[in-house]
PDB file of N, CA and C in Angstrom:
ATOM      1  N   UNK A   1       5.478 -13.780  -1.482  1.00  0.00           N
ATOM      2  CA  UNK A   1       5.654 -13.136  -0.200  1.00  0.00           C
ATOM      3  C   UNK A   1       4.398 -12.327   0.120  1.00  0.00           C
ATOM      4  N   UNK A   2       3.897 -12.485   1.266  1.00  0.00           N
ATOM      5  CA  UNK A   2       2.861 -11.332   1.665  1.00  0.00           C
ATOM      6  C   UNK A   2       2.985 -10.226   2.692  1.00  0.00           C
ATOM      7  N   UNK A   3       2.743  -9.132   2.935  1.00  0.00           N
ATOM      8  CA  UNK A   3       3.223  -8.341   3.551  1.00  0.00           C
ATOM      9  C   UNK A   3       1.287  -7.520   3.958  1.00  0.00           C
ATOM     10  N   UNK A   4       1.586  -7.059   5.652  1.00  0.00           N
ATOM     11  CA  UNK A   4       0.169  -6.756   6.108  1.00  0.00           C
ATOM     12  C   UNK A   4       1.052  -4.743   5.724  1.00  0.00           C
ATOM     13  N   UNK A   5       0.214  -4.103   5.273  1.00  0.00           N
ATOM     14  CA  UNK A   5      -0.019  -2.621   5.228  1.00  0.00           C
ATOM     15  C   UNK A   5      -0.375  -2.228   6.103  1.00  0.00           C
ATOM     16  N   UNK A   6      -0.315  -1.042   6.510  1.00  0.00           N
ATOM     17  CA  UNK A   6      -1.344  -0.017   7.324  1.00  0.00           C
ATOM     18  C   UNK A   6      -1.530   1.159   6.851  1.00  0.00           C
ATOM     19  N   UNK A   7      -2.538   1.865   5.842  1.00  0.00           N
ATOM     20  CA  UNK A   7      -2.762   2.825   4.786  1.00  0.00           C
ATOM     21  C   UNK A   7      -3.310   4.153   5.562  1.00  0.00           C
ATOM     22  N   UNK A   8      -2.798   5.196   5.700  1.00  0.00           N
ATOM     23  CA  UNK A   8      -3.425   6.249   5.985  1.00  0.00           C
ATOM     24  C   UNK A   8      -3.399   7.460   4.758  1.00  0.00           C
ATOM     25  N   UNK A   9      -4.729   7.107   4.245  1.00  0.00           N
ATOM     26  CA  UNK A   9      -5.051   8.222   3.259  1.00  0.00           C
ATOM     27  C   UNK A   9      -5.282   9.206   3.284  1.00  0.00           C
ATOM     28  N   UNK A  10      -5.305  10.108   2.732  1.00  0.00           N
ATOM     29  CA  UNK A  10      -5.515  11.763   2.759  1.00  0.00           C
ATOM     30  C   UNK A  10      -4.676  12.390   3.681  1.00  0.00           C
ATOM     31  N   UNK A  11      -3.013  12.246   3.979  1.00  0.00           N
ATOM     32  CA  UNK A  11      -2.445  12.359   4.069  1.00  0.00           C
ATOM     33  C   UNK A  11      -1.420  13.623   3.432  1.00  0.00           C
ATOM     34  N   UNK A  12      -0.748  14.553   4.115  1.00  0.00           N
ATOM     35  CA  UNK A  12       0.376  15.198   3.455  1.00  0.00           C
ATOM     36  C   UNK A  12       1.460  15.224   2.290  1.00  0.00           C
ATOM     37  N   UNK A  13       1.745  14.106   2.606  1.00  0.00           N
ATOM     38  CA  UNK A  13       2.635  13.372   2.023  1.00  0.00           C
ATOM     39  C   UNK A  13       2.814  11.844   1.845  1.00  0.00           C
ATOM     40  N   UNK A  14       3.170  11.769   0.176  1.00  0.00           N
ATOM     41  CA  UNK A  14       3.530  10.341   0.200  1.00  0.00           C
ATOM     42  C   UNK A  14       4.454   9.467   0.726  1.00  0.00           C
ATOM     43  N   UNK A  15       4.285   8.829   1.387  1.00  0.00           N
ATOM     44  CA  UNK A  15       5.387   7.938   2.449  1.00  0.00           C
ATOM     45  C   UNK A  15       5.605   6.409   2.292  1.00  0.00           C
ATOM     46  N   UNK A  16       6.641   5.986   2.599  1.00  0.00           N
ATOM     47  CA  UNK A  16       6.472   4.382   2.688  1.00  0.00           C
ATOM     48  C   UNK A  16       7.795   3.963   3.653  1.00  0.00           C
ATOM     49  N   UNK A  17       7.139   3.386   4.925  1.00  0.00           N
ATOM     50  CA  UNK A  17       7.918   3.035   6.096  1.00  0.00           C
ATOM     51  C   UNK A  17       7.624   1.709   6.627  1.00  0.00           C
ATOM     52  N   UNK A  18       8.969   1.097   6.527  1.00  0.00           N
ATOM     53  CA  UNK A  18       9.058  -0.413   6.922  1.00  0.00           C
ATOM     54  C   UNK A  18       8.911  -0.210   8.591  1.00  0.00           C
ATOM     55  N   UNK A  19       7.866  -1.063   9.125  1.00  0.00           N
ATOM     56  CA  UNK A  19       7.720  -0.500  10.361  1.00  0.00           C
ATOM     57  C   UNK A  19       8.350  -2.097  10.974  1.00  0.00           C
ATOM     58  N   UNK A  20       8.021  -3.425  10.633  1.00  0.00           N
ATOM     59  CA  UNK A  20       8.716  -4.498  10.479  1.00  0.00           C
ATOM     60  C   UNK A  20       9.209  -5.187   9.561  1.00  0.00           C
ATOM     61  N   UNK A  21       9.367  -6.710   9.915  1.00  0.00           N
ATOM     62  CA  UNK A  21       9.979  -7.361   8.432  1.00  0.00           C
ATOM     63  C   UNK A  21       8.786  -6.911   7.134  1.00  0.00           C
ATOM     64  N   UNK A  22       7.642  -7.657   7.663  1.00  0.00           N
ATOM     65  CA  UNK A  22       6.623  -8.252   6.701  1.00  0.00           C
ATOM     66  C   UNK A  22       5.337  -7.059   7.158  1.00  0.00           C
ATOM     67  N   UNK A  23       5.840  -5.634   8.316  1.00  0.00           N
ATOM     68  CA  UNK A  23       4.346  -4.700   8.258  1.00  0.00           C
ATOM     69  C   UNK A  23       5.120  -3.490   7.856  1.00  0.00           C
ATOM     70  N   UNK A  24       4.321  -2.723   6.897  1.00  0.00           N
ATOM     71  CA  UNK A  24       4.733  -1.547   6.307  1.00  0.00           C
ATOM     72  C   UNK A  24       3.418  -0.506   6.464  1.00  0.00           C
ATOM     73  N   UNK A  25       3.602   0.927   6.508  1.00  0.00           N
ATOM     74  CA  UNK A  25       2.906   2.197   7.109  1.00  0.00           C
ATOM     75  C   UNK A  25       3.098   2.691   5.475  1.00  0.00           C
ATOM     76  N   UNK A  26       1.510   2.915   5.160  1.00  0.00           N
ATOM     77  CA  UNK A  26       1.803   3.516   4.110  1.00  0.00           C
ATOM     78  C   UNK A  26       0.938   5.102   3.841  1.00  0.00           C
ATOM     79  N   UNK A  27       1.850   6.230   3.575  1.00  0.00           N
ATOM     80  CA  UNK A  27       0.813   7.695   3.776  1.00  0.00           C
ATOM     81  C   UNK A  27       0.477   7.781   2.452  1.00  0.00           C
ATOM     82  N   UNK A  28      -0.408   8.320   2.081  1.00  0.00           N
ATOM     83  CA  UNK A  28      -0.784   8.543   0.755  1.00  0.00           C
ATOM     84  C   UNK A  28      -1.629   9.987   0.495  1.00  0.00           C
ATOM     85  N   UNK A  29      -1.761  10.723  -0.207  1.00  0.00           N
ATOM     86  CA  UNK A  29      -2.203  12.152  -0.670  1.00  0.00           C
ATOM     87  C   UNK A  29      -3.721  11.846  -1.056  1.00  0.00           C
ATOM     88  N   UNK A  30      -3.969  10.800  -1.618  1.00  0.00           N
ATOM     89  CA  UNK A  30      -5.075  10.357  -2.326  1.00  0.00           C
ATOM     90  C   UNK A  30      -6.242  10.371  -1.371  1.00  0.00           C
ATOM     91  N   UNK A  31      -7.120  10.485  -1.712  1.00  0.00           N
ATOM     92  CA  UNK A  31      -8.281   9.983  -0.815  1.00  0.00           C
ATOM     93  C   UNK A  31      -9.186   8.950  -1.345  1.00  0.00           C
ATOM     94  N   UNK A  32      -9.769   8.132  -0.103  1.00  0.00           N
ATOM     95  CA  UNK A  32     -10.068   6.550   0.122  1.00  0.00           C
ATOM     96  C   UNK A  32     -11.569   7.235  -1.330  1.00  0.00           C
ATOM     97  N   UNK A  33     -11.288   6.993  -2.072  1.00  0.00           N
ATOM     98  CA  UNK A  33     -12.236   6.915  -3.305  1.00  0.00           C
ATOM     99  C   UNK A  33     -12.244   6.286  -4.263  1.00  0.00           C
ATOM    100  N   UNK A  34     -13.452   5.425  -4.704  1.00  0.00           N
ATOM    101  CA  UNK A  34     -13.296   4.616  -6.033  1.00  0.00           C
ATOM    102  C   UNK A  34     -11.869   3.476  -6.375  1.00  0.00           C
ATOM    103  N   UNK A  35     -11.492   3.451  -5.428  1.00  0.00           N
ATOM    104  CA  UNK A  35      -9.924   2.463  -5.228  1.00  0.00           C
ATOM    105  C   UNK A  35      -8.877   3.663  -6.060  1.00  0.00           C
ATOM    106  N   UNK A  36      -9.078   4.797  -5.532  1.00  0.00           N
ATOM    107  CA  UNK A  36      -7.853   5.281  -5.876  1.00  0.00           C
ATOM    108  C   UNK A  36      -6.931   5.304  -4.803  1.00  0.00           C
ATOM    109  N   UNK A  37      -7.038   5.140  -3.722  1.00  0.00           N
ATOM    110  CA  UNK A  37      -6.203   4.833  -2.669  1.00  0.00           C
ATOM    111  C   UNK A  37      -5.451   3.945  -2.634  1.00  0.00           C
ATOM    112  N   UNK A  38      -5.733   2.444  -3.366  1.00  0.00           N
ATOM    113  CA  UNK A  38      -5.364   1.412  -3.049  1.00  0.00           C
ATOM    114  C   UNK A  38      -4.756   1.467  -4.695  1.00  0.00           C
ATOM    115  N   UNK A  39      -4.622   2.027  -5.869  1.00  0.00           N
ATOM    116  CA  UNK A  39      -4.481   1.939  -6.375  1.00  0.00           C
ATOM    117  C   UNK A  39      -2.999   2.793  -6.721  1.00  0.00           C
ATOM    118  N   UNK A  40      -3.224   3.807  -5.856  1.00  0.00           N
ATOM    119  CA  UNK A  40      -1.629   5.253  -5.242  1.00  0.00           C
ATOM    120  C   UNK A  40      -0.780   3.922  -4.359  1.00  0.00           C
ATOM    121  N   UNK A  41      -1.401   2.792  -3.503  1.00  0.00           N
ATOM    122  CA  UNK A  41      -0.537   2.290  -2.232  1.00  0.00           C
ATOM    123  C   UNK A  41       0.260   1.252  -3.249  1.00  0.00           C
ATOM    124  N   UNK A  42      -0.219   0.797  -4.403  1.00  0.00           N
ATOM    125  CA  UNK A  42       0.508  -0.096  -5.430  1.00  0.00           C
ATOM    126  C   UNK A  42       1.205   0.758  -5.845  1.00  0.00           C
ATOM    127  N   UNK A  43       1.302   1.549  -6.183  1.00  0.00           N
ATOM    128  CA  UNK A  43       2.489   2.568  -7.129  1.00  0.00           C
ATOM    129  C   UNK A  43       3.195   2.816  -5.893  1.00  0.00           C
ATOM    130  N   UNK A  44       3.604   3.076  -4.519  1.00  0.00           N
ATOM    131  CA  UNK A  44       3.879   3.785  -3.662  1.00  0.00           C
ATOM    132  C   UNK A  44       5.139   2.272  -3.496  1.00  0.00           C
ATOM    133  N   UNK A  45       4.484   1.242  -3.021  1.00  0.00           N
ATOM    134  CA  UNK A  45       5.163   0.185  -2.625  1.00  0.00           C
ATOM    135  C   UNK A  45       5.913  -0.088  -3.701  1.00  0.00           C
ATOM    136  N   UNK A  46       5.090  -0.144  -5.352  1.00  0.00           N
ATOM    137  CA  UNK A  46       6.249  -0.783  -6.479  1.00  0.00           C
ATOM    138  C   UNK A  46       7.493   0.490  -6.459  1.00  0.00           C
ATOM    139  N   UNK A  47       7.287   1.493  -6.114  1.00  0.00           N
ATOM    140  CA  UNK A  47       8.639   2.570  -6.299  1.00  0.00           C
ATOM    141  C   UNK A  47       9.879   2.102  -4.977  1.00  0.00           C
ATOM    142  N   UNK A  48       8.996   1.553  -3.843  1.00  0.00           N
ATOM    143  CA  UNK A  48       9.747   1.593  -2.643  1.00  0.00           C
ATOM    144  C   UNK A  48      10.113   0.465  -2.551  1.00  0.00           C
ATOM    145  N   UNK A  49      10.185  -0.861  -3.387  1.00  0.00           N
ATOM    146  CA  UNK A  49       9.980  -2.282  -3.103  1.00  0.00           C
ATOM    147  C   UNK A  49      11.016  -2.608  -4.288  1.00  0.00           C
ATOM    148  N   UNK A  50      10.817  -1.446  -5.576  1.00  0.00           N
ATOM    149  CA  UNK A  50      11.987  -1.430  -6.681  1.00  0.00           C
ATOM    150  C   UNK A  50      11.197  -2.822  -7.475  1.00  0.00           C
ATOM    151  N   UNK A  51      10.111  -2.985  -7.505  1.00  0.00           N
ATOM    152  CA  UNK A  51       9.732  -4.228  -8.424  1.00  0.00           C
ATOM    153  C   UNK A  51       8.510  -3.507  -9.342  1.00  0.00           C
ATOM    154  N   UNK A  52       7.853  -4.217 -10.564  1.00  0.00           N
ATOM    155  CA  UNK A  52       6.810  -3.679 -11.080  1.00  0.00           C
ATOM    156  C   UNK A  52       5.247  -3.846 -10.390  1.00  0.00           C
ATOM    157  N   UNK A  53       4.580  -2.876 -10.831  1.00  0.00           N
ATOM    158  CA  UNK A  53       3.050  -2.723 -10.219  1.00  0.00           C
ATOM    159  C   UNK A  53       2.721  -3.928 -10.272  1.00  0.00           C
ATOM    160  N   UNK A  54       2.685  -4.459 -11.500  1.00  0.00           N
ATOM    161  CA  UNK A  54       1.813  -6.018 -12.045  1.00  0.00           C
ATOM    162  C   UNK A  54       1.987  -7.083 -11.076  1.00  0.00           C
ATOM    163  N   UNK A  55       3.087  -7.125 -10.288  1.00  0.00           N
ATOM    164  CA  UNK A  55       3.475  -7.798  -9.127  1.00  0.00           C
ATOM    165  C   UNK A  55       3.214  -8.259  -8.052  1.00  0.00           C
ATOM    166  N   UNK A  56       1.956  -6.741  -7.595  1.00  0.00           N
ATOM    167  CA  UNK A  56       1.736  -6.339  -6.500  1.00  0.00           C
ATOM    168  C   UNK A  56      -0.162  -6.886  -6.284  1.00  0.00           C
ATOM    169  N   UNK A  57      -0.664  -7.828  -5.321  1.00  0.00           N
ATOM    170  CA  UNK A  57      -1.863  -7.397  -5.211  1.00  0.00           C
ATOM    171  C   UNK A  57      -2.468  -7.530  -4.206  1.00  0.00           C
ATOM    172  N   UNK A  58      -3.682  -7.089  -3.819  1.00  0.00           N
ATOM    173  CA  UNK A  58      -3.915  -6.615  -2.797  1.00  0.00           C
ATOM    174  C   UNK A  58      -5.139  -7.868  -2.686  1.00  0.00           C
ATOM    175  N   UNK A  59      -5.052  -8.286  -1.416  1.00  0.00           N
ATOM    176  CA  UNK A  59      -5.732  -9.675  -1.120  1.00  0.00           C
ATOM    177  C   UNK A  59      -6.520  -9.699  -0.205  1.00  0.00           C
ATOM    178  N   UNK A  60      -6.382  -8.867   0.869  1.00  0.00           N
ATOM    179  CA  UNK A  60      -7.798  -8.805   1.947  1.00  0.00           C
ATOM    180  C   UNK A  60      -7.491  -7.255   2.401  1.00  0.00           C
ATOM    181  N   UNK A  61      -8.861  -6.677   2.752  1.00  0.00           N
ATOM    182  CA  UNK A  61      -8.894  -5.136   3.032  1.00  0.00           C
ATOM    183  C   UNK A  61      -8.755  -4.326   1.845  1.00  0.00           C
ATOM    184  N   UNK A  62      -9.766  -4.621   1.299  1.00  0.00           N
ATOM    185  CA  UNK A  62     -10.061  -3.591  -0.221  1.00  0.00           C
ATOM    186  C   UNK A  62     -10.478  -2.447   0.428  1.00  0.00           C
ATOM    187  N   UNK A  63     -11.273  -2.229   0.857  1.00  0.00           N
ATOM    188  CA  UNK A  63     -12.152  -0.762   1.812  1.00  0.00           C
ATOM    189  C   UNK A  63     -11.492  -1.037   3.074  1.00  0.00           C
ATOM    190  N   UNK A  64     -10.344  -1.285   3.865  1.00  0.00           N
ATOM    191  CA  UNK A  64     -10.121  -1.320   5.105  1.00  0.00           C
ATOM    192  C   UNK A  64      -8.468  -0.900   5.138  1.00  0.00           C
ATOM    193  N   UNK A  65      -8.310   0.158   5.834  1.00  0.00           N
ATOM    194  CA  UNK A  65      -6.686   0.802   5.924  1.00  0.00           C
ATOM    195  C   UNK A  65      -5.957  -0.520   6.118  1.00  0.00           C
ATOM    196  N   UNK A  66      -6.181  -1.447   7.148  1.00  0.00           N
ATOM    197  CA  UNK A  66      -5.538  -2.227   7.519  1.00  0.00           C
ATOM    198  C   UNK A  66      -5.406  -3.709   6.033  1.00  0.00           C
ATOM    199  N   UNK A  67      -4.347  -4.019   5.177  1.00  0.00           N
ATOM    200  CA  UNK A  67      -4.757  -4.553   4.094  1.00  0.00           C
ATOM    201  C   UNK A  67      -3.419  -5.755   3.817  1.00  0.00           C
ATOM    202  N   UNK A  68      -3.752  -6.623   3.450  1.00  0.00           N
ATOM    203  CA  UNK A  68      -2.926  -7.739   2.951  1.00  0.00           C
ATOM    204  C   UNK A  68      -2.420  -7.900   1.734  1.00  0.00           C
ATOM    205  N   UNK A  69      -1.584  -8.079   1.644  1.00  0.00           N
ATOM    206  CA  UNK A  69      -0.707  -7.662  -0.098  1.00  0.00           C
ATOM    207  C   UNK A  69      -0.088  -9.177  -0.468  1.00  0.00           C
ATOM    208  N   UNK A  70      -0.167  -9.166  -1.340  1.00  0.00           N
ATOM    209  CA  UNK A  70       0.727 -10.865  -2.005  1.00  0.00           C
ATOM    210  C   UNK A  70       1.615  -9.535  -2.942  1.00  0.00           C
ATOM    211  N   UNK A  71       2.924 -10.323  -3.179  1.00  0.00           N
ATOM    212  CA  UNK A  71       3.953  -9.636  -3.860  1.00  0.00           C
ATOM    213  C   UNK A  71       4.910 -11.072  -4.530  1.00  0.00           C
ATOM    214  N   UNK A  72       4.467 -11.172  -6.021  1.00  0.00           N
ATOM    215  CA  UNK A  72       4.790 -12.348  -6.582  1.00  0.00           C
ATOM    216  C   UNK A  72       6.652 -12.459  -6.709  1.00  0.00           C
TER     217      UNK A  72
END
């Protein structure tokens, strides 16, 4: 399954909101550094998705909020 993100980092709070089927809004505390951002939006989705991290990967938009996820 793939699912498009929309990541807003450095954020308040951690969030995760199904905004459609397959697009999800994701807030994160982290800031866009060294892939720790994208690395908080895998832990964020595996808690909210109820599946493991290893599962999860991120396939287009490494440096870009806007990002494509495969979810095995």
């Amino acid at each position: 399954m793939r699912i498009k993100v929309k990541v807003k980092p450095g954020a308040s709070k951690n969030e995760v909101k199904k905004i459609e089927e397959n697009f999800y809004e994701v807030r994160c505390t982290t800031i866009p550094e060294k892939g720790k951002a994208n690395e908080k939006v895998i832990e964020l989705l595996s808690e909210f998705l109820d599946i493991p991290k290893s599962k999860i990967k991120i396939i287009r938009g490494q440096s870009s909020r806007e990002k494509e996820i495969e979810i095995e």
